[in-house]
Protein backbone atom coordinates (compact mmCIF):
# COMPACT_ATOMS: atom_id res chain seq x y z
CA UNK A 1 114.82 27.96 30.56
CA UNK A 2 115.43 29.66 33.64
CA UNK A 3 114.95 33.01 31.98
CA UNK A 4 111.63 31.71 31.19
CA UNK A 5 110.82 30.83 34.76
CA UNK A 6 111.50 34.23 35.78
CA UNK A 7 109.54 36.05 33.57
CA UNK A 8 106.70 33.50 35.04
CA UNK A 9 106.55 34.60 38.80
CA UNK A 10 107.99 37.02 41.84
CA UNK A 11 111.00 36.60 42.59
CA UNK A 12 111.32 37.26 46.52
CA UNK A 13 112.09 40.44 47.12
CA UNK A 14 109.18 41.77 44.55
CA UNK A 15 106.90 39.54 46.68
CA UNK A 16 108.41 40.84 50.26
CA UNK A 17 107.75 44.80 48.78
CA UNK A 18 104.19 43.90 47.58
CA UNK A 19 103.41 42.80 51.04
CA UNK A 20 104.83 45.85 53.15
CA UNK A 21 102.50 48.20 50.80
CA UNK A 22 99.55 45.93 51.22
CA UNK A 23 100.22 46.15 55.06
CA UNK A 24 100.86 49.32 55.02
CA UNK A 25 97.56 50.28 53.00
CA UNK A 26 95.99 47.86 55.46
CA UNK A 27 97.25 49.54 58.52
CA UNK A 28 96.03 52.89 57.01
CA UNK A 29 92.64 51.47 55.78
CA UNK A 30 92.19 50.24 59.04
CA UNK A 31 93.18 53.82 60.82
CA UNK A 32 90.69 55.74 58.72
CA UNK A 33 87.88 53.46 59.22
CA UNK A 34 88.77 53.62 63.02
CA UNK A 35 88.76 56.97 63.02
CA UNK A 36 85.92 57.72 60.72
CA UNK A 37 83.85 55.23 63.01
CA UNK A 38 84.60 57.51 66.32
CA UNK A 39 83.66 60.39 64.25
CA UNK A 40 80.44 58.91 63.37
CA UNK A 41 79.92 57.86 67.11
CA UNK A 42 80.64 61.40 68.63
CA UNK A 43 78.73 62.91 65.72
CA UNK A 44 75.82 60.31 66.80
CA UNK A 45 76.32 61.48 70.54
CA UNK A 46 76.17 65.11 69.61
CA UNK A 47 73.22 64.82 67.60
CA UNK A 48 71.63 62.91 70.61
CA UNK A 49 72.40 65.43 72.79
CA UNK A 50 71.12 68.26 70.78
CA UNK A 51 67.81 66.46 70.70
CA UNK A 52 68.07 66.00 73.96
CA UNK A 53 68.41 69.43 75.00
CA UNK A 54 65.57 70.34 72.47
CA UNK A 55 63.60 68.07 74.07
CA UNK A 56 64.07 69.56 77.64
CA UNK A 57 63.53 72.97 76.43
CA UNK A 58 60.57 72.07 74.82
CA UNK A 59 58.97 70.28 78.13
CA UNK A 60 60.01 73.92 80.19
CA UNK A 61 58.21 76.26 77.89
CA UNK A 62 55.61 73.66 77.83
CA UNK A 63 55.53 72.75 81.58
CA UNK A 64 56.81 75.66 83.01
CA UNK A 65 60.16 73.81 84.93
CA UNK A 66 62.55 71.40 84.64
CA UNK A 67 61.75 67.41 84.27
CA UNK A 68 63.19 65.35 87.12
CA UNK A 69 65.67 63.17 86.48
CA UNK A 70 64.77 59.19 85.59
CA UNK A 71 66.26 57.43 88.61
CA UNK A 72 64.72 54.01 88.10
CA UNK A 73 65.51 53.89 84.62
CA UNK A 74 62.13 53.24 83.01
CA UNK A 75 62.04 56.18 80.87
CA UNK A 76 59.90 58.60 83.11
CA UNK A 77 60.89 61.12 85.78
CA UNK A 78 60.98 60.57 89.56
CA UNK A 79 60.54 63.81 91.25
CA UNK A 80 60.91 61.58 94.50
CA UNK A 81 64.69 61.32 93.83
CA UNK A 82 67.34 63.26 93.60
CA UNK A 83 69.24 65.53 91.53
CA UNK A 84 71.24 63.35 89.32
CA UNK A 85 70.19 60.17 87.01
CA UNK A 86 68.93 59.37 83.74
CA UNK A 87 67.04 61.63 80.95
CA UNK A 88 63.43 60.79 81.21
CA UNK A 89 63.12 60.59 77.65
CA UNK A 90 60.02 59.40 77.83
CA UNK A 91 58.80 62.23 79.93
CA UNK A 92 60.19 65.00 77.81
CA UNK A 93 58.73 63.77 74.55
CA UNK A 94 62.07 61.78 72.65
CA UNK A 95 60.76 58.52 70.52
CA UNK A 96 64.50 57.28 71.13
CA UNK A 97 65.41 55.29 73.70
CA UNK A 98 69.62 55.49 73.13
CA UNK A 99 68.33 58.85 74.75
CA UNK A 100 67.63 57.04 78.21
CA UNK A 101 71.20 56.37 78.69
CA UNK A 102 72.36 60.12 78.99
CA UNK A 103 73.09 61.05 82.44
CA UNK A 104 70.64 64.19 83.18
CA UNK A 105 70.52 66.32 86.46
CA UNK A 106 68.59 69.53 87.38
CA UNK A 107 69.20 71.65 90.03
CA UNK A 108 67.20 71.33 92.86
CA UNK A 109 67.73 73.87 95.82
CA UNK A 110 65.67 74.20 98.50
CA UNK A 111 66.31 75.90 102.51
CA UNK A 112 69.22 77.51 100.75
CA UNK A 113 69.94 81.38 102.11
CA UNK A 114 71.60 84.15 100.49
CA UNK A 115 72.60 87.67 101.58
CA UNK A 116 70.12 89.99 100.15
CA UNK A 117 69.84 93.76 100.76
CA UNK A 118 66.89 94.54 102.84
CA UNK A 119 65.63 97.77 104.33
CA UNK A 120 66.16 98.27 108.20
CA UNK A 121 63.31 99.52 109.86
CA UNK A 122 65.67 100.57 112.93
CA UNK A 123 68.40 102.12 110.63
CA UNK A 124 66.30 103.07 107.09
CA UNK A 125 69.06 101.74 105.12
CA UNK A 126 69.61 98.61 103.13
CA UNK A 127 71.62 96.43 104.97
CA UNK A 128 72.70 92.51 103.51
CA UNK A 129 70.51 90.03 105.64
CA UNK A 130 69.80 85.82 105.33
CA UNK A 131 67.04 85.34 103.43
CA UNK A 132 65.98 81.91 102.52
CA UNK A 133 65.65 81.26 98.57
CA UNK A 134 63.58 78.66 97.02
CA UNK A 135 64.81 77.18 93.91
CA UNK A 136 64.10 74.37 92.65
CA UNK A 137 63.81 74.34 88.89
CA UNK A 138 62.08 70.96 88.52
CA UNK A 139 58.84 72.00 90.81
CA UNK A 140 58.85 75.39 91.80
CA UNK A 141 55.79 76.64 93.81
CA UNK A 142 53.40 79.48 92.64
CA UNK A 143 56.12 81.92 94.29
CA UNK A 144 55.93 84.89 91.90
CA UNK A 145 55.27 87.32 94.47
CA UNK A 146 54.46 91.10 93.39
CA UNK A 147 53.10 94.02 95.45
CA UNK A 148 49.59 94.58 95.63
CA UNK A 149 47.29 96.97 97.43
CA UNK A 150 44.77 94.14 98.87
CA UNK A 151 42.30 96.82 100.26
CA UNK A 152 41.73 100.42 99.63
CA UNK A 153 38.36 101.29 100.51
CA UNK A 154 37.62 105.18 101.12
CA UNK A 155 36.94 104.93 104.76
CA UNK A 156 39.59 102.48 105.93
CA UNK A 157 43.31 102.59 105.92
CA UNK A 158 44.97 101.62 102.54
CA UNK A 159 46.97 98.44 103.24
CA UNK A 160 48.98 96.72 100.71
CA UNK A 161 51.96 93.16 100.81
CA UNK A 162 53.64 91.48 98.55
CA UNK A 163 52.33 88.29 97.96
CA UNK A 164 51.06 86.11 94.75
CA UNK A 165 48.00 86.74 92.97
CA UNK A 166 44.92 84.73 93.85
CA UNK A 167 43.67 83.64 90.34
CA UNK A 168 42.37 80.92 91.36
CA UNK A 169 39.47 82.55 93.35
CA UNK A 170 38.59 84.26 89.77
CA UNK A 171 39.21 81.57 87.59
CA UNK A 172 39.14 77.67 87.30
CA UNK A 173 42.49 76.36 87.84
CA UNK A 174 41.56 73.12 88.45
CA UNK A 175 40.94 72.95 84.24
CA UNK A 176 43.96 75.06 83.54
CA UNK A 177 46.57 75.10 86.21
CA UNK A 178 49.36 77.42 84.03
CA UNK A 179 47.04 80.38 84.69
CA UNK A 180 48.14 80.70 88.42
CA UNK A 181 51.48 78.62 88.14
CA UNK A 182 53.55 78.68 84.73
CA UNK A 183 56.94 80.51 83.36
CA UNK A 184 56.60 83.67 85.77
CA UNK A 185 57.42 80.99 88.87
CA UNK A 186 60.16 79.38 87.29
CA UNK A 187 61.53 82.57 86.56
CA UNK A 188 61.26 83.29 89.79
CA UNK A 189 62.87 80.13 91.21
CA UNK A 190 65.57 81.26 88.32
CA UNK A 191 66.23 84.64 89.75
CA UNK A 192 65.98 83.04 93.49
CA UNK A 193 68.83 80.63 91.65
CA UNK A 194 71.16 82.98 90.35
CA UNK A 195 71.62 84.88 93.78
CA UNK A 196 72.62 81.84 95.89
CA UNK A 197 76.39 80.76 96.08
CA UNK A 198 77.84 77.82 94.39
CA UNK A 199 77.31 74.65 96.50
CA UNK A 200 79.03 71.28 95.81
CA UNK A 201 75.63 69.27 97.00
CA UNK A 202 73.57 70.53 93.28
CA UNK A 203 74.44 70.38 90.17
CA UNK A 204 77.43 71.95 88.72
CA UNK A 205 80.36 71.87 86.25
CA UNK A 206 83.65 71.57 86.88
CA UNK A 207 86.53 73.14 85.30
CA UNK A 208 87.92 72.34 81.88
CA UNK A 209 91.44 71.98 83.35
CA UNK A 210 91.32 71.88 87.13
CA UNK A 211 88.74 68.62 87.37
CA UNK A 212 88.43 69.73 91.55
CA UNK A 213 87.35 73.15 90.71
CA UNK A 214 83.64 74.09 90.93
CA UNK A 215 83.01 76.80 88.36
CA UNK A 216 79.21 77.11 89.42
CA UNK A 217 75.84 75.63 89.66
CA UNK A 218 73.84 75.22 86.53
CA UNK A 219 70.17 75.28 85.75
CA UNK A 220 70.14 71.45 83.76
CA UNK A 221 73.18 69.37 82.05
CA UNK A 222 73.45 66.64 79.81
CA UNK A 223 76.26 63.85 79.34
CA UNK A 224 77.07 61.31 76.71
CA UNK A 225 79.50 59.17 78.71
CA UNK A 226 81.82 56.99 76.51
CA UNK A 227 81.37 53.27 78.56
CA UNK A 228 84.71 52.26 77.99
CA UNK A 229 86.37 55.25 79.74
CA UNK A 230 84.02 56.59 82.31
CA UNK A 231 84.74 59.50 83.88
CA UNK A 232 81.22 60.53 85.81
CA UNK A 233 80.22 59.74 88.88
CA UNK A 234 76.57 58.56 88.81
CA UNK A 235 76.47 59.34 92.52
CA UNK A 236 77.59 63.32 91.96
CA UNK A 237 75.96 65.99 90.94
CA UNK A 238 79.11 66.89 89.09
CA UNK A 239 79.35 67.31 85.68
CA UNK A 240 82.23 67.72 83.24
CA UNK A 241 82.79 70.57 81.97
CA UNK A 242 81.50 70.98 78.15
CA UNK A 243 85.03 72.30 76.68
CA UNK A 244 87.34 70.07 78.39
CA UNK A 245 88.75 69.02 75.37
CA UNK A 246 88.67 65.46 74.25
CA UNK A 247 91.43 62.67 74.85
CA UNK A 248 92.66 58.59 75.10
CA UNK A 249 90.68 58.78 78.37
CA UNK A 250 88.11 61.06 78.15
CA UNK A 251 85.76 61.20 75.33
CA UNK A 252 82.71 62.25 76.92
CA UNK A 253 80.37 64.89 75.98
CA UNK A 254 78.25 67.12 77.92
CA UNK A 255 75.85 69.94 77.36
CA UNK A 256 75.39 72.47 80.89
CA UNK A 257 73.08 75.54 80.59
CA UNK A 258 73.70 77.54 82.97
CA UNK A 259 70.90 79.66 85.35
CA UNK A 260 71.57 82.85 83.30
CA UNK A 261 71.89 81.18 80.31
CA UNK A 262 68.39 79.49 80.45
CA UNK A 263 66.92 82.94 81.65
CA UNK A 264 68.30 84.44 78.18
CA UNK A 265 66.92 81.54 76.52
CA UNK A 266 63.11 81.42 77.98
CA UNK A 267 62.83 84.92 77.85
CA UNK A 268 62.02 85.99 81.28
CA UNK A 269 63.16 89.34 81.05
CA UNK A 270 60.67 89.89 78.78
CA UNK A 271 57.85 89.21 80.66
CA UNK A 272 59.00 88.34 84.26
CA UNK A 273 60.14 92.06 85.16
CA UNK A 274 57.36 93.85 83.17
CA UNK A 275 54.16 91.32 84.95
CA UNK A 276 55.81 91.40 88.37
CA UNK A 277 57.14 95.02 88.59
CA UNK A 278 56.09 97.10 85.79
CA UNK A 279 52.13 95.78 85.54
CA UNK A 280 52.24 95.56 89.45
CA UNK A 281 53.29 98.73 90.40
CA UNK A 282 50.92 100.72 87.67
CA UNK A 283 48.29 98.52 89.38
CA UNK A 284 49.09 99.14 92.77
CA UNK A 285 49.34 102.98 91.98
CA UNK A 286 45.71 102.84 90.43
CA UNK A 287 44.19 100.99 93.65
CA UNK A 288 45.93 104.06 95.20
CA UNK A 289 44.72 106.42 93.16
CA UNK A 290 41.07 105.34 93.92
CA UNK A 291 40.43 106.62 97.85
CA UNK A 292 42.37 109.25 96.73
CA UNK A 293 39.81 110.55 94.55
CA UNK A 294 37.21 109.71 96.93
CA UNK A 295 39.09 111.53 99.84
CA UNK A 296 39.22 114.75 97.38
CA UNK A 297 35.45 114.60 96.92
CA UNK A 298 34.91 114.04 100.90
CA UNK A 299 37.38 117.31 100.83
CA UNK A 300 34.89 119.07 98.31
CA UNK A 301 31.55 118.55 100.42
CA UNK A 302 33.60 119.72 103.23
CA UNK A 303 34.20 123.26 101.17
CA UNK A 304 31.00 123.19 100.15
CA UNK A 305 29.80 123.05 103.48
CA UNK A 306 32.22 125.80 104.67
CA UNK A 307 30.48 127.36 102.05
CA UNK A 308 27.07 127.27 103.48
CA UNK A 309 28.36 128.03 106.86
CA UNK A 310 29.64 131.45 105.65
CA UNK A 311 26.43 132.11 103.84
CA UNK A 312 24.63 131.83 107.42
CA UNK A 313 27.51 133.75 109.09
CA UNK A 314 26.84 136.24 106.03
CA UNK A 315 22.89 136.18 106.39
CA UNK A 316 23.54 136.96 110.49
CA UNK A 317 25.76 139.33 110.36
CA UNK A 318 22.81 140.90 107.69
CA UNK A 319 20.72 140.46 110.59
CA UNK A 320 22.69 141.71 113.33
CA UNK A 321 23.49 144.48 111.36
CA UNK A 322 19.67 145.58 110.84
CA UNK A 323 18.86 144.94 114.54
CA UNK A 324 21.67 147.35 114.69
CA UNK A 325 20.27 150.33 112.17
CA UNK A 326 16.81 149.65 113.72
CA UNK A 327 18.70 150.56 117.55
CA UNK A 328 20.69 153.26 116.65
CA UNK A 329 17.40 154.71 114.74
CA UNK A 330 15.25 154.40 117.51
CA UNK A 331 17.87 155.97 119.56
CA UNK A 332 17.96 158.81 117.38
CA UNK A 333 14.75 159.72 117.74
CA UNK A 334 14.89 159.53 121.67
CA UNK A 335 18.08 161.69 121.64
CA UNK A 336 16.23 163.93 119.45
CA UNK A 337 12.75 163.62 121.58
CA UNK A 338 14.72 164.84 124.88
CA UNK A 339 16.32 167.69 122.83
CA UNK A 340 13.17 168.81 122.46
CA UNK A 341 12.42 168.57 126.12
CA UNK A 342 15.54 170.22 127.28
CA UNK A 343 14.84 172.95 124.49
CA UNK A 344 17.69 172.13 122.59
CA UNK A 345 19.88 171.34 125.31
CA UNK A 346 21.26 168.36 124.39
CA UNK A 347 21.38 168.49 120.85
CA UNK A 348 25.09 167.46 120.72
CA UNK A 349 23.98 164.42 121.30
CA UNK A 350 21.76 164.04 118.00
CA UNK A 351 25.18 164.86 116.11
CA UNK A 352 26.71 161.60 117.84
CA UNK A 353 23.34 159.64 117.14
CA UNK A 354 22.89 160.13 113.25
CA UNK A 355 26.66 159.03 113.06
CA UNK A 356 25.67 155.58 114.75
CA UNK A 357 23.23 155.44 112.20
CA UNK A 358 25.77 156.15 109.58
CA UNK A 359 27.87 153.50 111.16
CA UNK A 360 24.99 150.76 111.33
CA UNK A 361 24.07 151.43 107.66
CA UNK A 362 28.04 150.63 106.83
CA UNK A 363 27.91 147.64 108.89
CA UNK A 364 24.43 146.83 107.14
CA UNK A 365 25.79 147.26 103.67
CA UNK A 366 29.49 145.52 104.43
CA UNK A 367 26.91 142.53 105.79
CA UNK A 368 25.09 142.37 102.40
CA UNK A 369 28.87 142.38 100.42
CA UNK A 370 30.26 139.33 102.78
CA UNK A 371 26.49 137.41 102.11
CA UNK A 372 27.30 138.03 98.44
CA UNK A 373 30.82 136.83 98.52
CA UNK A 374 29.60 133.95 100.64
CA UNK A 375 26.97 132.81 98.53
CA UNK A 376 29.39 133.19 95.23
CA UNK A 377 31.82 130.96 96.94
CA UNK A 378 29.33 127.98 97.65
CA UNK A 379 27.94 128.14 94.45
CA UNK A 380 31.47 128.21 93.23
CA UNK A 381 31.85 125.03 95.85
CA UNK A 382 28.87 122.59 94.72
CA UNK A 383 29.62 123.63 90.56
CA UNK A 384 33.02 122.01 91.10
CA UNK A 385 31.91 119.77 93.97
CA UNK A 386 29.01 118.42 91.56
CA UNK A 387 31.78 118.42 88.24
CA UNK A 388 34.35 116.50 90.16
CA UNK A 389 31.94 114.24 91.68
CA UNK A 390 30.08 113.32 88.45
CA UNK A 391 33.49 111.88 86.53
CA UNK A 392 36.26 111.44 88.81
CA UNK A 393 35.64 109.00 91.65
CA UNK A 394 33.82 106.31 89.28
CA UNK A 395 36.21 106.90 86.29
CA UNK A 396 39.22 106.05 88.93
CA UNK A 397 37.38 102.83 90.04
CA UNK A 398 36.87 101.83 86.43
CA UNK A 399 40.27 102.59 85.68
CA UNK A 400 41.50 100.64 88.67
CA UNK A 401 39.58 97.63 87.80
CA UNK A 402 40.96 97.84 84.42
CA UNK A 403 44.71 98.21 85.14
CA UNK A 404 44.66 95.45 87.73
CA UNK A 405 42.92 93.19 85.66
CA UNK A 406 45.75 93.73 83.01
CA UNK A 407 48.24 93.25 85.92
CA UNK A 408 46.22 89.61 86.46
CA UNK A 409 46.01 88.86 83.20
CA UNK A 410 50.14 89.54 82.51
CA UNK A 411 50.75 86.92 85.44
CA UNK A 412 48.35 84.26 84.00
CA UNK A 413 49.75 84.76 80.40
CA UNK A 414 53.32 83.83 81.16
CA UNK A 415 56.19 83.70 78.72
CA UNK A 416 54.53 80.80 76.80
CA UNK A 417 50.67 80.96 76.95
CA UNK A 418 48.55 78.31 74.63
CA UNK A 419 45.18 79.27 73.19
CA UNK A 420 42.92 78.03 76.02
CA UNK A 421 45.36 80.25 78.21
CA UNK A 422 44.98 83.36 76.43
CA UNK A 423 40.74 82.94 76.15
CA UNK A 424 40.70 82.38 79.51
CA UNK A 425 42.68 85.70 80.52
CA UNK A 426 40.77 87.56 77.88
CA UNK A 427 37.32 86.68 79.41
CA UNK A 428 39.29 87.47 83.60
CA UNK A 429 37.57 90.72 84.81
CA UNK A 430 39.03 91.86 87.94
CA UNK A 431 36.22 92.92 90.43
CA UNK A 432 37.47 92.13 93.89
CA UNK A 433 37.90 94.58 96.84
């Protein structure tokens, strides 16, 4: 009978074993779904932030700078604020509001001065000076600044500055702002960016290891801050850095692109240095190149008048050369007529007379030779005179008007122009002073 019970039941050690597995199992169950769930969360996170950043990207090419961070925390950006807050999400385009709790900041320097190399009028070298640097990557002013000749008329002095284009005295900017302000400004508020020093008061990252250390100021970041274990200030413009690696306490995640970085990414090289230097300085040659050919024409009437002037020199000497022949002629004959009267007495003298004739017949004939060489040279003059004046002048002013207006229309494009953009340059004809 009691064999029978046993081979009914557990006894209690079976029982005690069964339990330690199904703990055991349930410890490990419960492990793996813990961990699977914080992969899922930071997999969420990343994802959010990738959209995120492919949001903000998408608003710069489309907006030409940076959106402002969301400071009041209604989706939209405050440009009134500071550098630090939430991602507008609203702003930049993202149909997901989880989005509005990432932490978002943009640099945003203004009055800031670096040391740049400038040319010393006293010294004619380059020595490193304080110049002040605007840039501010959320609104940056029309500050793409290349040289221009601004006037370069034939009779006046050629002066020339660097300064911005004005576009909108050609065109209507009031219907399409991005032809006088787009990607070539932010660039430029990029470049000013890049050559200031790393300041604690913007945005920046610190470093993985050394969370004191500022390893530099960045254009934009993004953080995904884990609520139970905060580890941003909402009050700094510090950010963590993106490969401190994850831990118990710290399982934030953050996404910085940095100045040079975002430069890479919108291309500026590509069309920043060849609109403001390349295009600029082709155009500023041409407007050179203009007076220049007007100057050589002014130079060509004045041969051409030289020429005429030796023609008359040529055509008196002619003259004064036959007055001569007609004097020493006449006073042949009176040396001759007195020979005669002195019965041959002086006629030495007619010897020395006929050789003055001799001598004004030279003078006549090297008279004629100079009025032919004369009037070969000022026909020689006015044929090139009339060539050079027929082509060259007008072809440089067309060619001027042509190259700037290519230089104008590579500073409206931008790195990201839209279809109304590019119609709009197309149509632009340059035909100021």
């Amino acid at each position: 009978m009691n064999h029978r019970s046993r081979s009914r039941g557990f006894s209690l050690i079976e029982l005690t074993v069964a339990l330690v597995i199904l703990g055991i199992i349930g410890i490990l169950l419960t492990r793996w779904l813990g961990t699977m769930s914080e992969e899922r969360s930071q997999a969420v996170r990343r994802d959010l932030l990738q959209r995120a950043d492919d949001a903000v990207m998408g608003f710069v090419t489309s907006q030409s700078r940076l959106p402002c961070p969301d400071t009041n925390h209604d989706g939209r950006e405050d440009c009134g604020g500071g550098e630090v807050g939430k991602l507008p999400y609203i702003t930049v385009g993202l149909p997901d509001a989880r989005s509005g709790h990432l932490r978002y900041g943009v640099l945003r320097r203004t009055g800031d001065s670096a040391m740049i190399q400038r040319w010393s009028t006293d010294s004619q070298q380059a020595t490193p000076q304080p110049t002040v640097l605007d840039a501010d990557l959320a609104m940056p002013p029309d500050q793409a600044m290349p040289l221009q000749v601004t006037a370069n008329a034939a009779d006046s002095f050629v002066i020339s500055r660097v300064q911005a284009w004005d576009h909108c005295t050609y065109v209507d900017c009031t219907a399409l702002p991005r032809l006088n302000h787009n990607s070539m400004d932010f660039c430029d508020a990029l470049r000013n960016a890049s050559q200031l020093p790393a300041s604690d008061g913007h945005v920046h990252t610190r470093h993985e290891h050394d969370l004191t250390r500022n390893t530099g100021n960045v254009a934009y970041a993004l953080a995904a801050i884990d609520l139970l274990t905060p580890t941003h200030d909402d009050g700094s413009p510090a950010f963590q850095s993106p490969r401190r690696p994850g831990s118990g306490d710290y399982r934030d995640k953050v996404i910085a692109v940095g100045i040079d970085q975002l430069w890479t990414r919108l291309r500026c090289g590509e069309h920043y240095s060849p609109a403001l230097f390349a295009h600029a300085n082709v155009a500023a040659a041409a407007r050179l190149t203009t007076p220049v050919m007007h100057n050589h024409k002014t130079q060509l009437d004045i041969m051409v008048e030289l020429g005429k002037a030796e023609s008359m020199n040529a055509t008196v000497a002619i003259i004064d050369a036959s007055a001569e022949l007609i004097n020493t002629t006449a006073g042949t004959l009176d040396t001759i007529a007195e020979m005669f009267d002195t019965y041959g007495g002086w006629n030495w003298r007619v010897a020395i007379a006929a050789g003055s004739i001799g001598t004004a017949v030279g003078s006549t004939i090297a008279a004629g030779v100079a009025k032919g060489a004369a009037d070969s040279y000022l026909a020689n003059a006015e044929k090139y005179r009339d060539q050079f004046a027929a082509r060259f002048p007008a072809e440089a002013t067309r060619l001027e008007a042509e190259i700037v207006t290519n230089a104008r229309r590579a500073d409206m494009l931008g790195g990201f122009p839209d279809d109304e953009v590019r119609q709009a340059a197309n149509d632009f004809r340059y035909t100021g002073p």
